[in-house]
Protein backbone atom coordinates (compact mmCIF):
# COMPACT_ATOMS: atom_id res chain seq x y z
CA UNK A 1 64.02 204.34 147.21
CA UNK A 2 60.71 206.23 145.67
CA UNK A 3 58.88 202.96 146.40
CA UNK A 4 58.72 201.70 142.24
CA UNK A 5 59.55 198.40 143.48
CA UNK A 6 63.38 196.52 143.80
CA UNK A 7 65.42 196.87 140.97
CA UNK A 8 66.80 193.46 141.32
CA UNK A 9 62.92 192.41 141.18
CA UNK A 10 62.70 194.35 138.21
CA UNK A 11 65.53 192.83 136.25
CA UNK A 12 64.65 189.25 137.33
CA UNK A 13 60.64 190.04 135.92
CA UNK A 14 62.47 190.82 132.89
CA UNK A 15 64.86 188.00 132.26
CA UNK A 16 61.74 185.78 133.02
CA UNK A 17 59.30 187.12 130.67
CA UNK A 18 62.54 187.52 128.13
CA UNK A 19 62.83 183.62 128.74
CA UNK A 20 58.96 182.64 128.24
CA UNK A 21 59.37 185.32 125.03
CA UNK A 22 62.12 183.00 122.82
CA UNK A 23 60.23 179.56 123.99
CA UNK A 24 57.04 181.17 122.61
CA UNK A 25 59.31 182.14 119.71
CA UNK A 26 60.67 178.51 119.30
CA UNK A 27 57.16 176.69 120.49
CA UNK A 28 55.63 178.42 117.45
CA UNK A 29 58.60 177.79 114.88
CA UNK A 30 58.40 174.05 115.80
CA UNK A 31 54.55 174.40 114.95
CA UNK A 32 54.64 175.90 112.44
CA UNK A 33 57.53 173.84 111.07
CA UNK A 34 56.26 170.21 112.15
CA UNK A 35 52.78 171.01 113.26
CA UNK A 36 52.94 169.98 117.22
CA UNK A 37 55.88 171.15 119.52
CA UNK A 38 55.75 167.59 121.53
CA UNK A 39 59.24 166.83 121.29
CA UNK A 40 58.48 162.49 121.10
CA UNK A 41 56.08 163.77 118.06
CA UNK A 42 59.18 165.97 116.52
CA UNK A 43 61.19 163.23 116.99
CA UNK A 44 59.10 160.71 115.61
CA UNK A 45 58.82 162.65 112.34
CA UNK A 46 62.42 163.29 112.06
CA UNK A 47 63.04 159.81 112.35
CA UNK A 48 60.56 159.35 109.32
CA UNK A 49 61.80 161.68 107.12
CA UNK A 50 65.45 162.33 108.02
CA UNK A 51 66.68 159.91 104.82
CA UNK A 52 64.75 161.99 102.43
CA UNK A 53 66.10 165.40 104.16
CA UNK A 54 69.48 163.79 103.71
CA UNK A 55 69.11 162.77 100.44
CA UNK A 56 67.85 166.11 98.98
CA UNK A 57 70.82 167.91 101.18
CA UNK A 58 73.52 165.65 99.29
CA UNK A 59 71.75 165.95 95.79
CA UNK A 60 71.71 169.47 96.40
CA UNK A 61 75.07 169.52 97.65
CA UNK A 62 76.27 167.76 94.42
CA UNK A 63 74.23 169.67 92.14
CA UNK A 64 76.29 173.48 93.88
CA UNK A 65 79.30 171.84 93.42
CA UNK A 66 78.65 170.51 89.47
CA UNK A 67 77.15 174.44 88.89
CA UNK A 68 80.60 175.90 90.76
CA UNK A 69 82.86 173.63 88.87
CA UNK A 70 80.66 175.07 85.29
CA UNK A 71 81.06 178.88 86.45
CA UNK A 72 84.33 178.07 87.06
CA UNK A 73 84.97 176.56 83.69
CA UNK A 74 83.29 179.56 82.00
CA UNK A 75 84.71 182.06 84.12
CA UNK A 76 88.50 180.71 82.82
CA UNK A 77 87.34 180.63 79.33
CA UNK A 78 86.01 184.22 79.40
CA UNK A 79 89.18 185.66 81.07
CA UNK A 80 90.95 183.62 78.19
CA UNK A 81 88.72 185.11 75.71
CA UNK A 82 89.40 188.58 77.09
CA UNK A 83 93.30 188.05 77.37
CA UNK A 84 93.33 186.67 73.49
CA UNK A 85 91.74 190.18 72.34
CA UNK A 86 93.56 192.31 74.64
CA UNK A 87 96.60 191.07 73.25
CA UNK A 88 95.28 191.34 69.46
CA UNK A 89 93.97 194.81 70.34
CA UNK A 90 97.49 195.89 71.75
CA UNK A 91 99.12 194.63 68.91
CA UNK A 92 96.54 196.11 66.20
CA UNK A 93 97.03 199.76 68.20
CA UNK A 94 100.92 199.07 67.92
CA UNK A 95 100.31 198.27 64.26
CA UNK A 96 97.95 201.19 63.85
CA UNK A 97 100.71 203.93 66.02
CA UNK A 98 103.56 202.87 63.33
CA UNK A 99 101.29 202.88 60.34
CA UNK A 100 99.92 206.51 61.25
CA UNK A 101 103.76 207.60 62.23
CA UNK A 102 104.60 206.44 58.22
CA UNK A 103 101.35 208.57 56.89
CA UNK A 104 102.74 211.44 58.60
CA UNK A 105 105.76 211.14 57.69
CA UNK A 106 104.82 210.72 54.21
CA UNK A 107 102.05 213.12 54.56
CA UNK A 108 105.06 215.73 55.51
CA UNK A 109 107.62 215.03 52.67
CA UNK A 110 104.30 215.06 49.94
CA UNK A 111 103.41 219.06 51.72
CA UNK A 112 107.16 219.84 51.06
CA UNK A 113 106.87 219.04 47.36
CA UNK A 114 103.74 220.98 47.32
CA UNK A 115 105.42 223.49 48.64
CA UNK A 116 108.04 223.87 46.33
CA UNK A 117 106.13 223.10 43.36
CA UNK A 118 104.12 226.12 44.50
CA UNK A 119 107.13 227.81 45.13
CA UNK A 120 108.75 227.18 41.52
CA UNK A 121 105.33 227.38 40.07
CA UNK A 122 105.01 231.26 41.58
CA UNK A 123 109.04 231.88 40.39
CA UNK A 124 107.74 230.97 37.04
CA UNK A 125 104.88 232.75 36.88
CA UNK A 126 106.41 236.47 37.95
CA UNK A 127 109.46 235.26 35.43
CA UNK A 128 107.02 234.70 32.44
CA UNK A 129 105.14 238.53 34.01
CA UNK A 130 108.26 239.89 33.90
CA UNK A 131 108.48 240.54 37.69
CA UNK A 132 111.22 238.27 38.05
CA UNK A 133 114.82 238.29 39.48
């Protein structure tokens, strides 16, 4: 329309130099990876070294499930570690709660006594001054 070129052009330039983009991506991944991207050569040396690939895949395969099955078994012994003192430390607060409930209860019936020992004591004391009743 302002003569910058077809804008179906434009979109097709892009999806081709998109497409040469990711196979310049994947051509250098596969060098980098195998050191050639012929495909007969990539085959070639996955053919060679596939059993040890497999191998190391199942050992380490066997060696995540023996470490999930061990944080597994700790993680059950831990939560009953943590139930074991949660239940010793709710029964030592219980314990504790009824123990302090006795203190003040005694603590209340010794400050009465004080009380009226102080009381008596003071009744005595104007009796003897000659202040008393």
């Amino acid at each position: 329309m302002f003569g910058f070129g077809d804008s179906k052009e434009r979109a097709e330039e892009e999806q081709r130099k998109a497409k040469e983009m990711r196979e310049g991506f994947m051509a250098n991944a596969m060098i980098r990876t195998f050191g050639t991207s012929d495909p007969k050569a990539i085959n070639k040396i996955w053919r060679m070294y596939m059993p040890e690939i497999t191998n190391a895949i199942l050992e380490t395969k066997a060696a995540t499930l023996n470490t999930e099955q061990g944080v597994a078994t700790v993680t059950k012994n831990q939560l009953a570690i943590h139930e074991d003192l949660t239940k010793n430390s709710n029964e030592k607060h219980d314990e504790l709660l009824i123990r302090l409930d006795s203190l003040e209860k005694q603590n209340k019936e010794l400050q009465e006594k004080v009380n009226a020992l102080v009381d008596l004591m003071t009744r005595q004391f104007e009796k003897e001054n000659g202040r008393g009743r």
